[in-house]
Each structure stands twice: as structure tokens, then as C-alpha cells.
Protein backbone atom coordinates (compact mmCIF):
# COMPACT_ATOMS: atom_id res chain seq x y z
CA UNK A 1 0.00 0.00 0.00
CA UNK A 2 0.99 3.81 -0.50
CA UNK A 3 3.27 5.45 2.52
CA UNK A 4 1.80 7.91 3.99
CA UNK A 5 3.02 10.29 6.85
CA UNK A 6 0.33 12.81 8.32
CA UNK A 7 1.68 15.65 9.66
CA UNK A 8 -1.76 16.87 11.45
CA UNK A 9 -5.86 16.47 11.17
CA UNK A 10 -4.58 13.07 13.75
CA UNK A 11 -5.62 14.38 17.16
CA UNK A 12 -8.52 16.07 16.22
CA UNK A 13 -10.03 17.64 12.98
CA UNK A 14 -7.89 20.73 12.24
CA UNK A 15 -4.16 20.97 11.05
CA UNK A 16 -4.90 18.86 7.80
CA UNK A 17 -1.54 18.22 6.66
CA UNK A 18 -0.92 14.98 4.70
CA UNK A 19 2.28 13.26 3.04
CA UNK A 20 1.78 10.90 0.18
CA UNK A 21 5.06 8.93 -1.38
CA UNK A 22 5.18 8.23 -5.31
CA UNK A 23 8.28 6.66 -5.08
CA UNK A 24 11.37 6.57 -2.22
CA UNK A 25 12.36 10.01 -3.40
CA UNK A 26 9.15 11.85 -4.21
CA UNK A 27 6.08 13.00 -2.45
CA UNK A 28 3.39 15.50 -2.35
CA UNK A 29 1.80 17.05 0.53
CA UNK A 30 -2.22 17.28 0.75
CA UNK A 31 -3.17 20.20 2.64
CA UNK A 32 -1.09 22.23 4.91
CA UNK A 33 -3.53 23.76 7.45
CA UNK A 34 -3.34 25.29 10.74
CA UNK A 35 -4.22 24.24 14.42
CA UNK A 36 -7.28 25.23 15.96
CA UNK A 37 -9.01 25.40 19.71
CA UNK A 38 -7.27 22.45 22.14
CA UNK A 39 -4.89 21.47 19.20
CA UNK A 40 -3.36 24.88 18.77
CA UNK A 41 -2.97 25.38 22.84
CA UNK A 42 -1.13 21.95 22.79
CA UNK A 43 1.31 23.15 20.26
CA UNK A 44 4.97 25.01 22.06
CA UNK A 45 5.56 28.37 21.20
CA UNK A 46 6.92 28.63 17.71
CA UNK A 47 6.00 24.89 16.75
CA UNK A 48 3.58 26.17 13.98
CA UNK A 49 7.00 26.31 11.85
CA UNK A 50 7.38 23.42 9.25
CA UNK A 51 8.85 20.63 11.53
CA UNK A 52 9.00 18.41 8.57
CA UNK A 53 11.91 18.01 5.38
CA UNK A 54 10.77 19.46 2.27
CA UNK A 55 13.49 17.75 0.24
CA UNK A 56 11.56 15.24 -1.29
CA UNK A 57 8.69 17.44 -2.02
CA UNK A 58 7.37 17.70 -5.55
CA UNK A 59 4.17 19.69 -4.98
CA UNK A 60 1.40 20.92 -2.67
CA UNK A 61 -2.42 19.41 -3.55
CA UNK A 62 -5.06 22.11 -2.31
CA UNK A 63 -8.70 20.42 -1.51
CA UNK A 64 -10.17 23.20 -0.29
CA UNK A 65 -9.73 26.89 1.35
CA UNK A 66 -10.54 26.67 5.04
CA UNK A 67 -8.07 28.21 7.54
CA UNK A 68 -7.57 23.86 8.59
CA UNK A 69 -6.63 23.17 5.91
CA UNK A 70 -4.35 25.92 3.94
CA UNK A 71 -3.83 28.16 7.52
CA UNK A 72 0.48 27.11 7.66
CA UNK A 73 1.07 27.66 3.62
CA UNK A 74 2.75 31.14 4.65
CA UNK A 75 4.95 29.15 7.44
CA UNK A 76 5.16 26.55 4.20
CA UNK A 77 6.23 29.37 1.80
CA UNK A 78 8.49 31.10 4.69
CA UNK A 79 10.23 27.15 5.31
CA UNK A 80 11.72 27.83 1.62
CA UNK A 81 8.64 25.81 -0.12
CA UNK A 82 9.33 26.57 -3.93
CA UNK A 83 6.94 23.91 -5.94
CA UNK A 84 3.88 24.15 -7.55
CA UNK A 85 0.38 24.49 -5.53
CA UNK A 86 -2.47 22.59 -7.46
CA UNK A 87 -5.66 23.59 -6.55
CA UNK A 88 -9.04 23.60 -8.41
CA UNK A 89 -10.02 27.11 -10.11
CA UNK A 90 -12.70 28.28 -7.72
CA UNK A 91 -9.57 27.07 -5.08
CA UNK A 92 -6.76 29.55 -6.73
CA UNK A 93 -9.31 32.32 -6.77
CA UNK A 94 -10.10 32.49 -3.04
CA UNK A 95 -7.20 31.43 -1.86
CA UNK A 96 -4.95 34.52 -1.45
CA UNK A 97 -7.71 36.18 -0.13
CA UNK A 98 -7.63 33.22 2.59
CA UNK A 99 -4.12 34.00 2.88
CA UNK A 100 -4.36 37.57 3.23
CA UNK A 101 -6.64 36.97 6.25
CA UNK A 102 -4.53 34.60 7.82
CA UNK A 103 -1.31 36.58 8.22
CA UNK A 104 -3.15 39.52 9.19
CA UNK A 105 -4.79 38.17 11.70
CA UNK A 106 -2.17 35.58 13.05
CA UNK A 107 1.44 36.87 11.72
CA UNK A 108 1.17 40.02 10.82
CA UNK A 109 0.03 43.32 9.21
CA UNK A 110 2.93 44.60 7.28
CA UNK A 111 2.09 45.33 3.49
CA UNK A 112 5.03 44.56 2.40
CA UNK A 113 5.64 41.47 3.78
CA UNK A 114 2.18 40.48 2.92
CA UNK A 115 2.58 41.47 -0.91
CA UNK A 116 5.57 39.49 -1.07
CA UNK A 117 4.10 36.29 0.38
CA UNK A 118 0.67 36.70 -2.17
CA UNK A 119 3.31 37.14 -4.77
CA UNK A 120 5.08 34.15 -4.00
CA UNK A 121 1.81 32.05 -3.68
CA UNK A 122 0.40 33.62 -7.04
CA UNK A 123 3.69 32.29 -8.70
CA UNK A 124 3.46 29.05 -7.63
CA UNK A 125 -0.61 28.35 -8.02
CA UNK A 126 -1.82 25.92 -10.79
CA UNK A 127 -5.30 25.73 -11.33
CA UNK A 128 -7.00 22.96 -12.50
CA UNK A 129 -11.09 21.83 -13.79
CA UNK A 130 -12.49 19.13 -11.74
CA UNK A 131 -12.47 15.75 -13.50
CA UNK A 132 -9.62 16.42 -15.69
CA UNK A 133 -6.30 14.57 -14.94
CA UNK A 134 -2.75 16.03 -14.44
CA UNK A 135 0.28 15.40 -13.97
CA UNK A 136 2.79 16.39 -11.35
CA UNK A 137 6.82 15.87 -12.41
CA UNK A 138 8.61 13.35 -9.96
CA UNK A 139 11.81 12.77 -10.95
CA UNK A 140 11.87 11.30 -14.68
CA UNK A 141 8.28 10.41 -14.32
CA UNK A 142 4.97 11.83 -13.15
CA UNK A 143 2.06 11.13 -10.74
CA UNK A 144 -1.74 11.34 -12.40
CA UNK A 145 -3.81 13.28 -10.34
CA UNK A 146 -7.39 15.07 -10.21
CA UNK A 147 -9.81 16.70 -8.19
CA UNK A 148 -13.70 15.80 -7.86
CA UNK A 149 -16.41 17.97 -6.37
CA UNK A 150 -16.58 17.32 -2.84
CA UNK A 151 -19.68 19.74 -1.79
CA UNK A 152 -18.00 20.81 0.86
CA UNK A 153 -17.75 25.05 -0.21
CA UNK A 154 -17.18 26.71 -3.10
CA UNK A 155 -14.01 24.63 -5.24
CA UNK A 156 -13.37 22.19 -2.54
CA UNK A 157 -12.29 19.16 -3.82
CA UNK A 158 -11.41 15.23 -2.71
CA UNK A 159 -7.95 14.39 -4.84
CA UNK A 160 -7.78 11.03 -6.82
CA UNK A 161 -4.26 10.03 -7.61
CA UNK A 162 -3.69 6.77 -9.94
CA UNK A 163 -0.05 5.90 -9.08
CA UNK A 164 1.36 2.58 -11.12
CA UNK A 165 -0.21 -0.02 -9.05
CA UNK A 166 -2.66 1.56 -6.68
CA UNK A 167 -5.75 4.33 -6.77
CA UNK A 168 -4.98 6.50 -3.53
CA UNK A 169 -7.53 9.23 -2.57
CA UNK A 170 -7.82 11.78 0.11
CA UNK A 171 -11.10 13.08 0.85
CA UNK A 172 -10.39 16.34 2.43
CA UNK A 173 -13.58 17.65 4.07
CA UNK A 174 -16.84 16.07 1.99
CA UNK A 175 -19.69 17.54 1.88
CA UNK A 176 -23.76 16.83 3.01
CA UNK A 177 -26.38 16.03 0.14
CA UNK A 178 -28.66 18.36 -0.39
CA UNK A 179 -26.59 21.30 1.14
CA UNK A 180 -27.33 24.81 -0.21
CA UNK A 181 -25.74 26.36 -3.63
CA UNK A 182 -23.82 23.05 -3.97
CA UNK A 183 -24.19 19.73 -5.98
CA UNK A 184 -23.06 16.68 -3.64
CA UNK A 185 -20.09 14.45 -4.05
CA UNK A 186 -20.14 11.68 -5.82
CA UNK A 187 -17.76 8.63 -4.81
CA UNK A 188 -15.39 7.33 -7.23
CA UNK A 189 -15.28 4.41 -9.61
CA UNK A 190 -12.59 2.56 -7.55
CA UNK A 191 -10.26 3.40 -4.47
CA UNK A 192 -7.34 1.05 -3.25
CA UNK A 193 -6.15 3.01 -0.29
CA UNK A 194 -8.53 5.94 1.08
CA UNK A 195 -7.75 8.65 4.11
CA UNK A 196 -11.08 10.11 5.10
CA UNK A 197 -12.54 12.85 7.31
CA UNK A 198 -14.43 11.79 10.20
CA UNK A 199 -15.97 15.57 11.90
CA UNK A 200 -19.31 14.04 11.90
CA UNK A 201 -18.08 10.52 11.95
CA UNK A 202 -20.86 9.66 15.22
CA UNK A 203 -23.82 11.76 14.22
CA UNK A 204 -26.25 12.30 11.62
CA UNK A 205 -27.34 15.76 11.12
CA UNK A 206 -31.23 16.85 10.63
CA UNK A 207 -33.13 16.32 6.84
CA UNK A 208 -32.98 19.82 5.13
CA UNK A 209 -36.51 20.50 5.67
CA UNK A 210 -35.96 20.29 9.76
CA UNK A 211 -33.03 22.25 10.02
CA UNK A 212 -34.80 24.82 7.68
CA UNK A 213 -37.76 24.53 10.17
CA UNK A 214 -35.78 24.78 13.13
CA UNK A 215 -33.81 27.89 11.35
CA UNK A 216 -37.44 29.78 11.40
CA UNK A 217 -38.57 28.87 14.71
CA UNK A 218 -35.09 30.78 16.43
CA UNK A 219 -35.54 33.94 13.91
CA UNK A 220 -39.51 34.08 14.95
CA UNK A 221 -38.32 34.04 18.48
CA UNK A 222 -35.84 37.29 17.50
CA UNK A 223 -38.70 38.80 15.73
CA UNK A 224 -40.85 38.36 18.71
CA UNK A 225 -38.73 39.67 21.44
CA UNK A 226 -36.91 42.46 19.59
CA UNK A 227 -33.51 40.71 20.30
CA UNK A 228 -29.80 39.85 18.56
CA UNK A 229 -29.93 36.04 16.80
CA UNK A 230 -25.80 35.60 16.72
CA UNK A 231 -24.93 33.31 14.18
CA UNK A 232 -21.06 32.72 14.11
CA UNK A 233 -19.68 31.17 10.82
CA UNK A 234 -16.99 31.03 8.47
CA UNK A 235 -16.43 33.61 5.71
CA UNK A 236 -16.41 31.32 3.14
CA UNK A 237 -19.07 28.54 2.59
CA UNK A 238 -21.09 28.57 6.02
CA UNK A 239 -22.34 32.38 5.36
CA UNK A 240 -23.22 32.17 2.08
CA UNK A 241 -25.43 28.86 2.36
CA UNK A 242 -26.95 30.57 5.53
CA UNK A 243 -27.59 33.95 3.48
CA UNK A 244 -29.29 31.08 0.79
CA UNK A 245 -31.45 29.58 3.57
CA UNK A 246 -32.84 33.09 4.76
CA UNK A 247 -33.26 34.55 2.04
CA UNK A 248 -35.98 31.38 1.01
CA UNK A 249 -37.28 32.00 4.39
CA UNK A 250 -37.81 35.84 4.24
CA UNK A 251 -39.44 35.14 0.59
CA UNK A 252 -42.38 32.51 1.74
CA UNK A 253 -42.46 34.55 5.04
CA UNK A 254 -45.31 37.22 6.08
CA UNK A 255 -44.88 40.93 6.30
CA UNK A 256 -42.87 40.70 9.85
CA UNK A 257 -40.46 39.16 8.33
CA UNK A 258 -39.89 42.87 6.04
CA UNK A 259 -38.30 44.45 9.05
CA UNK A 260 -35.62 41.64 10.03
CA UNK A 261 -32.04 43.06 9.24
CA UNK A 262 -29.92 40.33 8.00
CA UNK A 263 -26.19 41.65 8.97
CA UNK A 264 -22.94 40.02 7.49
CA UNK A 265 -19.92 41.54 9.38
CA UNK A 266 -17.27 40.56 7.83
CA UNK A 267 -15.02 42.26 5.31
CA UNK A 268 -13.63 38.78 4.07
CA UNK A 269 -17.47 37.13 3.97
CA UNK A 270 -18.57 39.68 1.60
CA UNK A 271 -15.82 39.18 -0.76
CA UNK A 272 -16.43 35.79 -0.45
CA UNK A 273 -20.27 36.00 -1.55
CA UNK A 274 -19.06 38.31 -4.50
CA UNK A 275 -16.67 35.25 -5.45
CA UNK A 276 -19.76 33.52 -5.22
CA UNK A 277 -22.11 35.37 -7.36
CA UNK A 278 -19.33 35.39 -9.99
CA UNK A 279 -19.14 31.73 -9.74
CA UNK A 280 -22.34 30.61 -10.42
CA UNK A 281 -21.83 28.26 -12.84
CA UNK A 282 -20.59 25.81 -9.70
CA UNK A 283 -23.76 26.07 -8.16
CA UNK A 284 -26.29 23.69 -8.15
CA UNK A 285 -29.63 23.04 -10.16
CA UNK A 286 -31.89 24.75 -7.33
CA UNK A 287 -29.78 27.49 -7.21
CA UNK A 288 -29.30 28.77 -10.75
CA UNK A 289 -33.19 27.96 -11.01
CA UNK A 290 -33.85 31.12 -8.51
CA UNK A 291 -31.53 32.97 -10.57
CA UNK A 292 -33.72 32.13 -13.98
CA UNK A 293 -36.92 33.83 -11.48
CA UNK A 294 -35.19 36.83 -10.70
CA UNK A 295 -34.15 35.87 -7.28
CA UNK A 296 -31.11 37.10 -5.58
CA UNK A 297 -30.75 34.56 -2.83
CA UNK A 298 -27.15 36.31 -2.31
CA UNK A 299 -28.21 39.34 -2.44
CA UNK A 300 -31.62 40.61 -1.08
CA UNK A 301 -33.22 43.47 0.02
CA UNK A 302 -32.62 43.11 3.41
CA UNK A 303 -28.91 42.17 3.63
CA UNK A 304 -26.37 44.79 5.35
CA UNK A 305 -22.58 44.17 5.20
CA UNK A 306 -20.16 46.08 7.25
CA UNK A 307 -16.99 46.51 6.02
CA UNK A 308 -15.06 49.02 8.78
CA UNK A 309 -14.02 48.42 12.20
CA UNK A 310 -16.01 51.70 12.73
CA UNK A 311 -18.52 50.47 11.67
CA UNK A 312 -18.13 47.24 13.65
CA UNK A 313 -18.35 48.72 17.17
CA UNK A 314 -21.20 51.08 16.19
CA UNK A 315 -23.01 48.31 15.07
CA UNK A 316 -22.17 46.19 18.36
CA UNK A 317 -23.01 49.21 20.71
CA UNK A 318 -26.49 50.04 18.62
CA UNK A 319 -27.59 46.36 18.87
CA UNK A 320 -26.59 46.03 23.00
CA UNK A 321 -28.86 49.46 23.36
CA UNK A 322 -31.52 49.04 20.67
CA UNK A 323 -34.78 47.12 20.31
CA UNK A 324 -34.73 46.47 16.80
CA UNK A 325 -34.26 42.55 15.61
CA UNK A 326 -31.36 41.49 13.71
CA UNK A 327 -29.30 38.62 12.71
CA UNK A 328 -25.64 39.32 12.46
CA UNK A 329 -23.70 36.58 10.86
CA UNK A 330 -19.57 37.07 11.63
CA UNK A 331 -16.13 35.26 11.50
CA UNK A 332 -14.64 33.06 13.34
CA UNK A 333 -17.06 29.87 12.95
CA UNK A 334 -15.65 28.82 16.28
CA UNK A 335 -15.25 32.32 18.21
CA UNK A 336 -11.87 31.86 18.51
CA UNK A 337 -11.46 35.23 17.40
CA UNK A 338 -12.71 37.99 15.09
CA UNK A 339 -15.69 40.48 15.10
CA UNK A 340 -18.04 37.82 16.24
CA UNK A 341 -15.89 37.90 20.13
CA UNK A 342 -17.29 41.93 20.37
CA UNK A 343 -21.24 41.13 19.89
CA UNK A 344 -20.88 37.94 22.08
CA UNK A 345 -18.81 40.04 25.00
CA UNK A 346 -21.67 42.62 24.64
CA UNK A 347 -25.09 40.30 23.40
CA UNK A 348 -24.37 37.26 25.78
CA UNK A 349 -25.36 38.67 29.06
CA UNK A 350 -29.01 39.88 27.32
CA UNK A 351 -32.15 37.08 27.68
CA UNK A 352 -33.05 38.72 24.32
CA UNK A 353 -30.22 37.67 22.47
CA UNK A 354 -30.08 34.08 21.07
CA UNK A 355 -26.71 32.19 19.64
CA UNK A 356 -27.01 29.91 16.93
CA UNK A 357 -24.13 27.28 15.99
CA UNK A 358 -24.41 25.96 12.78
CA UNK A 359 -20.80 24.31 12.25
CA UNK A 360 -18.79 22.15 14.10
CA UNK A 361 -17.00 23.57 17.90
CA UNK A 362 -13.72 22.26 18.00
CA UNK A 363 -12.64 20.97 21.70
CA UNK A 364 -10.65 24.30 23.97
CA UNK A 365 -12.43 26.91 21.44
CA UNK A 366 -14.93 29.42 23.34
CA UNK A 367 -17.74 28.49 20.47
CA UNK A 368 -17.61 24.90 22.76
CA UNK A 369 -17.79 26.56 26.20
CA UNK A 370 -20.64 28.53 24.78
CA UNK A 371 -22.59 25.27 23.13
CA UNK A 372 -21.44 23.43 26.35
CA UNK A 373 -22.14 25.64 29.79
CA UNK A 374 -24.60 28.21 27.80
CA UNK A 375 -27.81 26.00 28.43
CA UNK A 376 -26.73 25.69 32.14
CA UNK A 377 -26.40 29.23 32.48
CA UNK A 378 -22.64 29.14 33.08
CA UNK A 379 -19.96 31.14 31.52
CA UNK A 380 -17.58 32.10 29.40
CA UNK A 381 -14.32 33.83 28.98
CA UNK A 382 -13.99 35.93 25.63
CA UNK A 383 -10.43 37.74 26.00
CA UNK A 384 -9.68 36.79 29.36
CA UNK A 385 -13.10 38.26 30.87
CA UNK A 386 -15.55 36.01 32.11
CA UNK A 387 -19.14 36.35 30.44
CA UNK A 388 -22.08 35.23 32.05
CA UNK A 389 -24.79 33.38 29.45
CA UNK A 390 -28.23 34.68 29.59
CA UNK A 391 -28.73 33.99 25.82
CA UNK A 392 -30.78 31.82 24.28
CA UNK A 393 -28.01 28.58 22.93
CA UNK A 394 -29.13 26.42 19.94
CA UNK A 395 -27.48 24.44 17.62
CA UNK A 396 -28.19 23.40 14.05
CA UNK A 397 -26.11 20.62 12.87
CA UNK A 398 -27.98 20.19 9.67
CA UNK A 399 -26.21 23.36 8.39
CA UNK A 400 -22.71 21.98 8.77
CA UNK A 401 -21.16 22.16 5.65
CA UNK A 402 -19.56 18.45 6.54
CA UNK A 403 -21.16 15.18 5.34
CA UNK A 404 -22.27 13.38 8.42
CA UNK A 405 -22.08 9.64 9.63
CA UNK A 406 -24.56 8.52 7.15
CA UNK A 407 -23.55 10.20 4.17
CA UNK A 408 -19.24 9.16 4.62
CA UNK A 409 -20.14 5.63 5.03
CA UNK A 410 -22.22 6.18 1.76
CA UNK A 411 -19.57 7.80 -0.26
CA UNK A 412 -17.43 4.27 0.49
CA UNK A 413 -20.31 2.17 -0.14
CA UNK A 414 -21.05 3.48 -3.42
CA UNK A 415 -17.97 2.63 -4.76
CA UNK A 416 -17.77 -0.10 -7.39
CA UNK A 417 -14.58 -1.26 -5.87
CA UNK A 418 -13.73 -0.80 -2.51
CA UNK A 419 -10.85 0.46 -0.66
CA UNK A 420 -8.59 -2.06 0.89
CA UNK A 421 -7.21 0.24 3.49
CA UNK A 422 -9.29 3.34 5.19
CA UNK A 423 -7.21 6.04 7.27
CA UNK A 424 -9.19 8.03 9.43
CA UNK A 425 -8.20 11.22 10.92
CA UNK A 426 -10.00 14.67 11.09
CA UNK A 427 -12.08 13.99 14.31
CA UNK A 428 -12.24 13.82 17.63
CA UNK A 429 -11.58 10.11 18.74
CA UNK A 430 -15.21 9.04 19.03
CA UNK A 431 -16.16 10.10 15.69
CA UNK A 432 -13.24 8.04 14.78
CA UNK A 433 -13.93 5.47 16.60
CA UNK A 434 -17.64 5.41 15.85
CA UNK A 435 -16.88 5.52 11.33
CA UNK A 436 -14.03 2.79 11.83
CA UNK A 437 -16.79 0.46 13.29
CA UNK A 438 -19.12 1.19 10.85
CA UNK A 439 -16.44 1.22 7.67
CA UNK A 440 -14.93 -2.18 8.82
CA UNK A 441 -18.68 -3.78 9.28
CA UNK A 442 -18.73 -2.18 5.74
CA UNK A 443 -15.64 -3.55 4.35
CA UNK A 444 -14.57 -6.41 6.61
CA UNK A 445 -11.73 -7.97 4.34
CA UNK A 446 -10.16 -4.46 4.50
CA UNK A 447 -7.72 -2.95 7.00
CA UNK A 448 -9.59 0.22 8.71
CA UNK A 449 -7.64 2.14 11.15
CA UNK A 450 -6.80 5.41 13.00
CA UNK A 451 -3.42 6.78 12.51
């Protein structure tokens, strides 16, 4: 079977980082993403530096543009990385806009040193169309390779590679049937040796039509007591299927619904749903039908984006003081950080305010505490300051943009011929735990394991 070395995504579901071996003196690395919540407090100070040899590198596969998975290209880059980064096109269009984010926020602000690492990564991105094979130089030879739609957001991909005697895929994050804007994955002809997510790996998330119900029933409950509905997400993917789903639900609604603001703060989320809009040919038969109707489901009438910090903390000081209901929508999915800390430091303490999870809370990340202690009326502490929880707490798992339980057992059993070894990482060990039973029940005459 292949070698593989995984450099992250093993004790828990962020740091994707994965090392796949053509030969004894080539490889390619899948992913290259950064620590998050428990993971990232576990790391010593300065470890997020490449702590691996990039002398037998040939290349740098891209499945997707979350901070997990792409966070540690500029500590890549800055390591003396010099090959080329494959990604799909949707992938190489976001991307430095990912990357932008990412040093800003966690290296730092400088323009110049920013322009020089976007200038670096433009040099060495190579964009590809799903389903169409390509090859990556090794030596005298070269490795076939291609990405497939994996649902998951907007150009994210699972990688098929057809080495000479084996079919090796990664799968980096799939996504759920029947998500928003997307079309779902569809499993491969044949796999040999498979490494697969596992975020959802014990659960099965609600049918479309509950989570859409259960969406409603926390927005009529804003609407009715004049509060704050906090929804923290991810720039890109999570916000713009959300800004899908309300926008459906403001449409069939009443009149009430007329005078709900719908507030994306977030300077890199509304580049994001331009990106979006401009890629519309990725999106999926439901989608591009609104479009034919004159719907805008990206960009209605009552959408507000803020774009300045100003602007931020007016916003976050009219909302604590104010009776007028809103949904604000802001970065980061796990509040770990970003605009979304202010509103929940001011908003939390308020019975009027509700906070809505929609995506997965990594272990040691506040968003956990909140989904955790906030039904019990415990606490919180956003910047060192302990925050009481008055708020209304729900969660949503429907709207992850992750394939659950169900649906990753599914993508392996549709497969004309099965894997004979599945890799599991990117979960916490009972998710793991829970898809290895399942997959080996599935495949018995195959070796299923957790690196």
C-alpha cells in the first residue's frame, strides 16, 4: 500500500496536513492547514514552523480553502517551499484572499511582507477543472492526479491520484447532500487506499426541511422579542449557504419578516459572496433555477454588510442598546477570534439575544464553552473576561457544511470497488472510533484504522 506520513488532522479535525510517497524520493503534501481550539494550545511556542523536510517534495495538492486546511502555507512558503500548488479554479481564486486573512490576523500586518508572500503564492498556483487529470513531475516520471467535487464550499475538492499499481484518494472535508448552492459528491469508480474525514463521523445531522424549520422557529423568536440572533460562521461557505437559507425564508415569510435586518460583518465574507455570485456556474440546479426567477438569494433586500471596524463597534453598541431585531452573521465559525468575540462580550449577558451554531466547535475553542455551559447558564471567557450566558443557545447541525455519519459511510459504499485500506483522521476520537466500526462492518476484508 501507499506510505503515507500525516503531519496533522490526527488528534482532532484541524491541522490537515498529509504526506503521500510516489516513489522513495518523491512525495506531495495534501493540505497544509493550521491548528485550531485544544490542538493549537497543545502546540509550544513557535512549533507552527514546518517541523517536517521538504526535500523530497514535488508539490502541494489544495482540496479546499478553510483556515484547517491551507492556515500554515505562509509558514510553508516562509520554510523555503518553492513547488507548484495545485488547486481547483474556484480554489486559486479564493485562496490569497484566505491568505491575506490569515497573516493579518495571526502573523502580521505589514504590506510589504504580505505582498511578497501573495506574490510568492500567485507564482506558484496551478489551477485545474475538476475531472480532468494532471500530472505532477517526480523525478523522470509523473504522478496522475485530479480533483472531484466534494460539496464541501465553493471549489473544494477530494484528490484522486492513480499511481502505477494503486488508486490512492484523500477526501479532504466532503460535503452533506442536499446542502445549499452546492451539488453533492459523488464517490469514485474505484479506491485502493482511502484517508477520510471523520468531523461528523458519530452523528447524523437533521433532513434539510428540519433544520430549515428549526432555522425559522429561532428567527420568529428574534422577531418576537426584539432581540440579537448571533450566528457565528466562516467567511467562506457557512455564510453564504446561511444567506441562501434566509433569504428562502424571508421570501415565503409574512410581512414581519420585512423588518428583520440580516447583517454580514465581515469584510472577508462579503468578498467571499461576490466570489460567489461570480461563480455561479458551480452552483447547483436549485440554485441557478432562482436565478432564472429573478431571485437574488445572495443578495436581497434586506442584507447589510459592514466593512469598517467603525462600523463594527457602532453596530455592536447600537444592537446592545436598541430594540430592533437582527441577525448578524460574523467570523470566526468557532469564536476563537474575530468580530463575532465583540457582539458575544456585549449580546451574551441579554435574555433577548439568542446564539445559533451551525458548524462544528472544535474541543478548547470558546464556540464549545458557549454550546457546552450556555444551556446551564454558566460562563464564558472571551479575551480573558468572564461572560455570564443569559442567551438563548441552539445548535443546528444540519447546516454543517460536513457530510455526516450517514452520508461518509455512503460515499465508500457506493464505490464499485472498494478500498482495501481506510485512514481516518479529522475527528475527535469518538467520531473516529464510531466511522471505523461502521467502515470495517462495511468492508470487513479491509484494513480500517486510525493513525
Amino acid at each position: 500500500m501507499a506510505k503515507i506520513i500525516h503531519h496533522g488532522a490526527v488528534k482532532g479535525v484541524t491541522g490537515s496536513c498529509h504526506q503521500l510517497f510516489i516513489d522513495n524520493d518523491h512525495s506531495v503534501l495534501i493540505d497544509c492547514g493550521m491548528f485550531q481550539g485544544a490542538e493549537a494550545s497543545d502546540l509550544e511556542q513557535g512549533s507552527l514552523a514546518i517541523n517536517f523536510s521538504l526535500s523530497n517534495i514535488v508539490g502541494l495538492i489544495v482540496t479546499h480553502c478553510h483556515i484547517d486546511h491551507v492556515g500554515r502555507i505562509p509558514y510553508l512558503l516562509a520554510a523555503g517551499f518553492n513547488k507548484p500548488i495545485y488547486a481547483t479554479e474556484a480554489t486559486a481564486q479564493l485562496l490569497p484572499l484566505v491568505i491575506e486573512d490569515a497573516i493579518k490576523v495571526g502573523i502580521s500586518r505589514d504590506a510589504d511582507l504580505i505582498d511578497k508572500v501573495l506574490g510568492r503564492l500567485q507564482s506558484l498556483l496551478k489551477p485545474f477543472p475538476y475531472d480532468d487529470w494532471f500530472g505532477i513531475p517526480a523525478g523522470g516520471a509523473q504522478v496522475e492526479c485530479r480533483f472531484r467535487m466534494a460539496g464541501h464550499i465553493l471549489g473544494s475538492a477530494y484528490v484522486e491520484f492513480k499511481l502505477p499499481d494503486e488508486r490512492v484518494i484523500f477526501s479532504g472535508d466532503l460535503g452533506a447532500p442536499y446542502s445549499p448552492l452546492l451539488a453533492a459528491p459523488k464517490p469514485p469508480y474505484k479506491c485502493d487506499s482511502l484517508v477520510i474525514e471523520s468531523t461528523y463521523g458519530d452523528k447524523n445531522h437533521e433532513g434539510r426541511k428540519q433544520r430549515r424549520y428549526e432555522l425559522k422557529r429561532v428567527l420568529e423568536r428574534c422577531l418576537s422579542n426584539a432581540g440579537t440572533v448571533l450566528i457565528p460562521a466562516f467567511s467562506i461557505g457557512r455564510t453564504q449557504e446561511l444567506l441562501y437559507e434566509l433569504e428562502e425564508i424571508i421570501h415565503k415569510g409574512s410581512d414581519d419578516w420585512n423588518h428583520l435586518d440580516v447583517i454580514v460583518d465581515s469584510p472577508l465574507a462579503s468578498e467571499f459572496t461576490q466570489h460567489y455570485r461570480s461563480l455561479k456556474t458551480l452552483w447547483d440546479k436549485e440554485a441557478r433555477r432562482k436565478l432564472s426567477k429573478g431571485r437574488h438569494p445572495l443578495a436581497f433586500e434586506q442584507l447589510i454588510t459592514i466593512n469598517s471596524h467603525a462600523d463594527h463597534q457602532r453596530l455592536v453598541n447600537h444592537l446592545k442598546q436598541s430594540g430592533r431585531p437582527a441577525i448578524v452573521i460574523a467570523a470566526s465559525g468557532m469564536c476563537a477570534g474575530g468580530r463575532i468575540v465583540n457582539y458575544l462580550k456585549a449580546l451574551l449577558g441579554d435574555p433577548k439575544t439568542d446564539v445559533l451554531f451551525v458548524g462544528y466547535q472544535a474541543q478548547g475553542t470558546a464556540g464549545r464553552d458557549i454550546q457546552k455551559y450556555g444551556p446551564r447558564g454558566g460562563y464564558v471567557y472571551l479575551d480573558g473576561e468572564k461572560v455570564n450566558i443569559r442567551a438563548g443557545v441552539y445548535t443546528i447541525s444540519g447546516y454543517s457544511a460536513h457530510a455526516d455519519q450517514k452520508d461518509l459511510v455512503n460515499f465508500v459504499k457506493r464505490m464499485r470497488v472498494k478500498p482495501k485500506e481506510i485512514r481516518i483522521v479529522h475527528g475527535d476520537d469518538e467520531a473516529k472510533l464510531a466511522l471505523k466500526t461502521k467502515l470495517q462492518a462495511l468492508v470487513p476484508e479491509s484494513k480500517v484504522w486510525i493513525p
